[in-house]
Protein backbone atom coordinates (compact mmCIF):
# COMPACT_ATOMS: atom_id res chain seq x y z
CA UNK A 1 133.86 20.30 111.55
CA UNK A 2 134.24 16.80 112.48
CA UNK A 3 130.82 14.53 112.12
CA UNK A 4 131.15 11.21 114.40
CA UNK A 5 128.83 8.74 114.54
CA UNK A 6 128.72 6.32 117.72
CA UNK A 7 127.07 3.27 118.29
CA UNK A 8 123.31 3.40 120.05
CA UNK A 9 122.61 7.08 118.94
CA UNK A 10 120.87 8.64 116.20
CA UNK A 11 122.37 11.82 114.61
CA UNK A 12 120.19 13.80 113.21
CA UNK A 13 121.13 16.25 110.18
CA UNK A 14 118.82 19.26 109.63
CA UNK A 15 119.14 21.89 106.68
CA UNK A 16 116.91 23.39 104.41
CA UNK A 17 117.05 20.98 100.75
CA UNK A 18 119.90 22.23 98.46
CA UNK A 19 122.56 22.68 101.40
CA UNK A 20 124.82 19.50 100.68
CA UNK A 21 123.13 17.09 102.96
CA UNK A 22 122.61 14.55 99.76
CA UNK A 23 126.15 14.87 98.46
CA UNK A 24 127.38 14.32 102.17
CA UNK A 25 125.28 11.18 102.60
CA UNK A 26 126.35 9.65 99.05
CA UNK A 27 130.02 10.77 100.04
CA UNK A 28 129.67 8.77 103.38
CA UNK A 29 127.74 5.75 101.44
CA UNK A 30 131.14 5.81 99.03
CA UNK A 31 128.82 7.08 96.50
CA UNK A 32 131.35 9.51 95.35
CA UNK A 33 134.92 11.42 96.74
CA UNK A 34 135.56 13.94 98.30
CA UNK A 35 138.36 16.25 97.02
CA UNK A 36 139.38 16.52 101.07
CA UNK A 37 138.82 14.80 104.31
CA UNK A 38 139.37 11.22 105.84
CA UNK A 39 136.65 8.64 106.71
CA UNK A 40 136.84 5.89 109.62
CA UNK A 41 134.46 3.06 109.60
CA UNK A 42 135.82 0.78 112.95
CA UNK A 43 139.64 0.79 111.91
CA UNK A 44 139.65 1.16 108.42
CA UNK A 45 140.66 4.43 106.69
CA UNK A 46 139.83 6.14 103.96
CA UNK A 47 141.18 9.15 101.90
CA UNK A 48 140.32 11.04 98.70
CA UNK A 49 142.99 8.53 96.92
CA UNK A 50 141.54 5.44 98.05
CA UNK A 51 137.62 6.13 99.09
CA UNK A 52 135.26 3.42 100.52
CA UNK A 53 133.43 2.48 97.70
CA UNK A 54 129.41 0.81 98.15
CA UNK A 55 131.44 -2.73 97.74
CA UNK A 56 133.56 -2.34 100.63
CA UNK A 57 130.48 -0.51 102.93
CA UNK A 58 128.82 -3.62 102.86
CA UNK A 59 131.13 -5.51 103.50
CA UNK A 60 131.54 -3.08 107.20
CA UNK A 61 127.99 -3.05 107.41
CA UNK A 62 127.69 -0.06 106.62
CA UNK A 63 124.02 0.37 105.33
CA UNK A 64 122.73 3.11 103.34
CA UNK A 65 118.89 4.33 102.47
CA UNK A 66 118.97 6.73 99.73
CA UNK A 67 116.72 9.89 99.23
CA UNK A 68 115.33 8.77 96.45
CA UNK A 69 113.84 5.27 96.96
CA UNK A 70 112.84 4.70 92.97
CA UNK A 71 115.73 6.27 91.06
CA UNK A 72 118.37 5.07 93.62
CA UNK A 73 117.14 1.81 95.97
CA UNK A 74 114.88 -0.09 93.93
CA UNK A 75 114.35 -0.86 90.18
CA UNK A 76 110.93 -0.61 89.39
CA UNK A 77 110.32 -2.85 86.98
CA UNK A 78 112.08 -5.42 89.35
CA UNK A 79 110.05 -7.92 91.58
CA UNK A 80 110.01 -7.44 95.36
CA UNK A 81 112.20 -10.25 95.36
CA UNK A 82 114.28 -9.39 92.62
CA UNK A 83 114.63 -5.64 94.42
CA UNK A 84 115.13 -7.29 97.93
CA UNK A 85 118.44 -8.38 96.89
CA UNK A 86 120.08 -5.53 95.01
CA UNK A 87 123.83 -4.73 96.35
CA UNK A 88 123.37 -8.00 98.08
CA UNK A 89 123.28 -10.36 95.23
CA UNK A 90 126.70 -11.65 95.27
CA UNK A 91 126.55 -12.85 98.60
CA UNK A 92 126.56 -16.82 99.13
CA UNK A 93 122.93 -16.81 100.22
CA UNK A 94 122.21 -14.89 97.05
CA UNK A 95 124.24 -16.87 94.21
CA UNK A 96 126.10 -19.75 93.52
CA UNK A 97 129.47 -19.85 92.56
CA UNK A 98 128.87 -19.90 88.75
CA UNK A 99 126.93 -16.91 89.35
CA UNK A 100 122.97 -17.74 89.23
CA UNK A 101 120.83 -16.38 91.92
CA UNK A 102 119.29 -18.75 93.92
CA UNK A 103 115.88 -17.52 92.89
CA UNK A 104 114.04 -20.06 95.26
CA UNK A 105 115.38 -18.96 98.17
CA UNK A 106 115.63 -15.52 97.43
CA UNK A 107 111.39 -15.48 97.52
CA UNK A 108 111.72 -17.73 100.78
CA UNK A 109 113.66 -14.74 102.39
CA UNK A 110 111.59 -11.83 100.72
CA UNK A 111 108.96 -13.33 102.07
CA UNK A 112 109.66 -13.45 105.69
CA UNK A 113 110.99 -9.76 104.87
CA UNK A 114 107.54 -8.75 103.60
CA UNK A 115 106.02 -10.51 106.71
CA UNK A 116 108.91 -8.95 109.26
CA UNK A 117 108.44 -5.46 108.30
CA UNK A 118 104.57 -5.10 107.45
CA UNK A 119 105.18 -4.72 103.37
CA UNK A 120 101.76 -4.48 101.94
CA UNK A 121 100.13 -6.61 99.88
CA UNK A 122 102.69 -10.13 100.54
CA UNK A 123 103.58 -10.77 96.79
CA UNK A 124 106.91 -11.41 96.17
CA UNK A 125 106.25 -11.53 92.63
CA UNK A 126 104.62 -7.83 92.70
CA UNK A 127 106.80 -5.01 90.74
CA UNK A 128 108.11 -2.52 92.84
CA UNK A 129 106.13 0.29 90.88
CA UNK A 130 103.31 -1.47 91.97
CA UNK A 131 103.92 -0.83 95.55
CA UNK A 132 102.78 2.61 97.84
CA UNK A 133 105.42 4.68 97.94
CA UNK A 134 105.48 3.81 101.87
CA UNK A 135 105.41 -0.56 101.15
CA UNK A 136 108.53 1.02 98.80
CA UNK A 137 110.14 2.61 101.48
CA UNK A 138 109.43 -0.50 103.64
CA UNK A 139 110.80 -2.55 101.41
CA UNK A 140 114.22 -0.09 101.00
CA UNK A 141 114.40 -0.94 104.87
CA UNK A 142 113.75 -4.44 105.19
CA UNK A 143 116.77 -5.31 102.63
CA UNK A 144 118.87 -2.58 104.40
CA UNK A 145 118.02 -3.44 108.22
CA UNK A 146 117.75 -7.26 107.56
CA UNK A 147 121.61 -7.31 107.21
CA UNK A 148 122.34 -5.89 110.89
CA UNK A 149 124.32 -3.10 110.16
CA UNK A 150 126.84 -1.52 112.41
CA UNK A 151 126.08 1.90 110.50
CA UNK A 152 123.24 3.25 108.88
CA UNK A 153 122.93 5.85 106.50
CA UNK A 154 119.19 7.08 105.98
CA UNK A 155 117.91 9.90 103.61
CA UNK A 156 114.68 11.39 103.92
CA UNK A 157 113.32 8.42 105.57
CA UNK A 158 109.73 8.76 105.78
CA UNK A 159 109.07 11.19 102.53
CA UNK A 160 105.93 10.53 100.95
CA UNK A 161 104.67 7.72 103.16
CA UNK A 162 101.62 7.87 105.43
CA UNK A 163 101.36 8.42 108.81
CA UNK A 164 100.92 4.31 109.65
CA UNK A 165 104.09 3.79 107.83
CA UNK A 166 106.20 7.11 109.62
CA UNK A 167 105.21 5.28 112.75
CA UNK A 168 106.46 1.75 111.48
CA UNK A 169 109.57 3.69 110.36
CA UNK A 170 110.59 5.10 112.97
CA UNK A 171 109.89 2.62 115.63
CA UNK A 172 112.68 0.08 113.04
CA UNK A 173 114.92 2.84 113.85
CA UNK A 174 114.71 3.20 117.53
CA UNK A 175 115.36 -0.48 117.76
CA UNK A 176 118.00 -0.18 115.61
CA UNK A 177 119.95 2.05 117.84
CA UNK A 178 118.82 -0.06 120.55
CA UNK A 179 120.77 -3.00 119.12
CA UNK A 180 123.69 -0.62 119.23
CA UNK A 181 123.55 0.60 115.44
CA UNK A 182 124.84 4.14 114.49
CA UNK A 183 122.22 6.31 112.49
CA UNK A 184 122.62 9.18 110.62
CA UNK A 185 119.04 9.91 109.50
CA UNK A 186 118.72 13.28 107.13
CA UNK A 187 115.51 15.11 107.26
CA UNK A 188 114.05 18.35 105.88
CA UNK A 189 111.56 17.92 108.50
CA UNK A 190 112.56 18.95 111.67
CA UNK A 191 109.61 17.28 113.61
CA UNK A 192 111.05 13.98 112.43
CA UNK A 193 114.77 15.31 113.44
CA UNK A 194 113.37 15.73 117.07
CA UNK A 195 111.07 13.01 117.51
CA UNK A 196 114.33 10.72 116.43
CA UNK A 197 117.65 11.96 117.34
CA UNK A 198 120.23 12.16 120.41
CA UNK A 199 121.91 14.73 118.93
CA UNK A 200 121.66 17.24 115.47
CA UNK A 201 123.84 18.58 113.23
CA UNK A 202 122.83 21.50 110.76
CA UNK A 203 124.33 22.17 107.75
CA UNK A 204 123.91 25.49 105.78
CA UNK A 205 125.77 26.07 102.42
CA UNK A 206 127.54 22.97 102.34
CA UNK A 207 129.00 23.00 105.65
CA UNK A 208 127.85 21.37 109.02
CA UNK A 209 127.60 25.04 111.04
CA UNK A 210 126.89 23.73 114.47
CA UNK A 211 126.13 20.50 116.65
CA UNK A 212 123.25 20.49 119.57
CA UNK A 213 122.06 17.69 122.38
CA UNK A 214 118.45 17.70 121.25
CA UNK A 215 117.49 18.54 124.87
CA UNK A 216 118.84 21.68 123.64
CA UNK A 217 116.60 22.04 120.41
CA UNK A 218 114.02 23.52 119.75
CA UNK A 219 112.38 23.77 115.84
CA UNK A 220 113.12 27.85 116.55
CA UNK A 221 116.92 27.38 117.47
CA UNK A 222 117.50 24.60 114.46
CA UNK A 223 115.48 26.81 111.60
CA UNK A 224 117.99 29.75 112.75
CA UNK A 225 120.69 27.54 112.45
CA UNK A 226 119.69 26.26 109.28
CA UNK A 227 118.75 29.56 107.79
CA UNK A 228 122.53 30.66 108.92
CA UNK A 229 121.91 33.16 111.22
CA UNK A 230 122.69 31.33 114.64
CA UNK A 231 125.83 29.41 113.40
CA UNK A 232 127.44 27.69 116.52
């Protein structure tokens, strides 16, 4: 089954944990290859010879919020600051040509970042670890959201955070897709799935098994579907 993403909508994926939703997102992240299949990202191609590696996303703004904020977005020894620019550090607003991040204004910019998206306390300076796993999570955003994707790729995105910060979250999403972004946002939760999306897509042993408008969802139809017993 195809998956397409187009601009302004949210896709929601729903499955029960374990059912290859976090080896499709790192495949689609160019995380890691398929053995099959073919990706488009605008008019570039990609096949299991050549796949789009995390280099080449970000260079099509294609943004990607892992599962796992700690082992996979942030380091947590890191500072905010230092954290705030990971994947992004060879950019010319990053680091000069010999190489040396431009530490300065690296803080400038975390700083507005910690300001823009409500990252609690403001310390550039703080370690990650020292951060609630939802001012993590916030933080995972601001870096990813800050660059104006065209695509974004989110995992989980409001796991472990409180209910101020699930609000936050999802209203930075909604306004993403406003500004004509294309989400994919994977959730074991399937409140989240229909509070957020246009349209879902379950997957059930490793395979997307059927597609719905979410006025045609319900939690009952999609835990069917996810369980494998209403395959469409």
């Amino acid at each position: 089954m195809t998956l397409e993403l187009r601009a302004g909508e949210i896709v929601g994926l729903a499955g029960v944990s374990g059912n290859g939703q976090s080896e499709l997102l790192e495949v689609l992240a160019g995380l890691r290859a398929p053995d099959r299949g073919e990706l488009q990202v605008g008019d570039r191609r990609f096949g299991p010879a050549r796949w789009l590696d995390p280099h080449t996303a970000r260079e099509l703004r294609l943004a990607h919020v892992p599962e796992d904020r700690q082992a996979r977005a942030l380091v947590m020894t890191f500072a905010a600051w230092e954290s705030a620019a990971l994947g992004y550090e060879g950019r010319p607003e990053a680091s000069g040509r010999a190489g040396w991040l431009k530490r300065a204004q690296l803080r400038r910019a975390t700083a507005a970042l910690l300001e823009r998206f409500d990252v609690r306390p403001r310390d550039v300076d703080l370690r990650c670890a020292n951060f609630s796993g939802g001012n993590q999570q916030k933080l995972v955003l601001a870096r990813e959201l800050s660059r104006a994707p065209r695509v974004l790729l989110v995992g989980q995105p409001t796991r472990g955070v409180d209910i101020g910060a699930i609000e936050f979250i999802h209203a930075q999403l909604r306004a993403l897709r406003a500004a004509g972004c294309a989400l994919l946002v994977v959730s074991s939760e399937l409140d989240e799935i229909l509070a957020l999306a246009d349209r879902v897509l379950v997957m059930h042993g490793g395979r997307i098994v059927g597609e719905r408008p979410i006025a045609q969802c319900t939690e009952q139809r999609l835990g069917l579907m996810m369980a494998g017993e209403a395959a469409a």
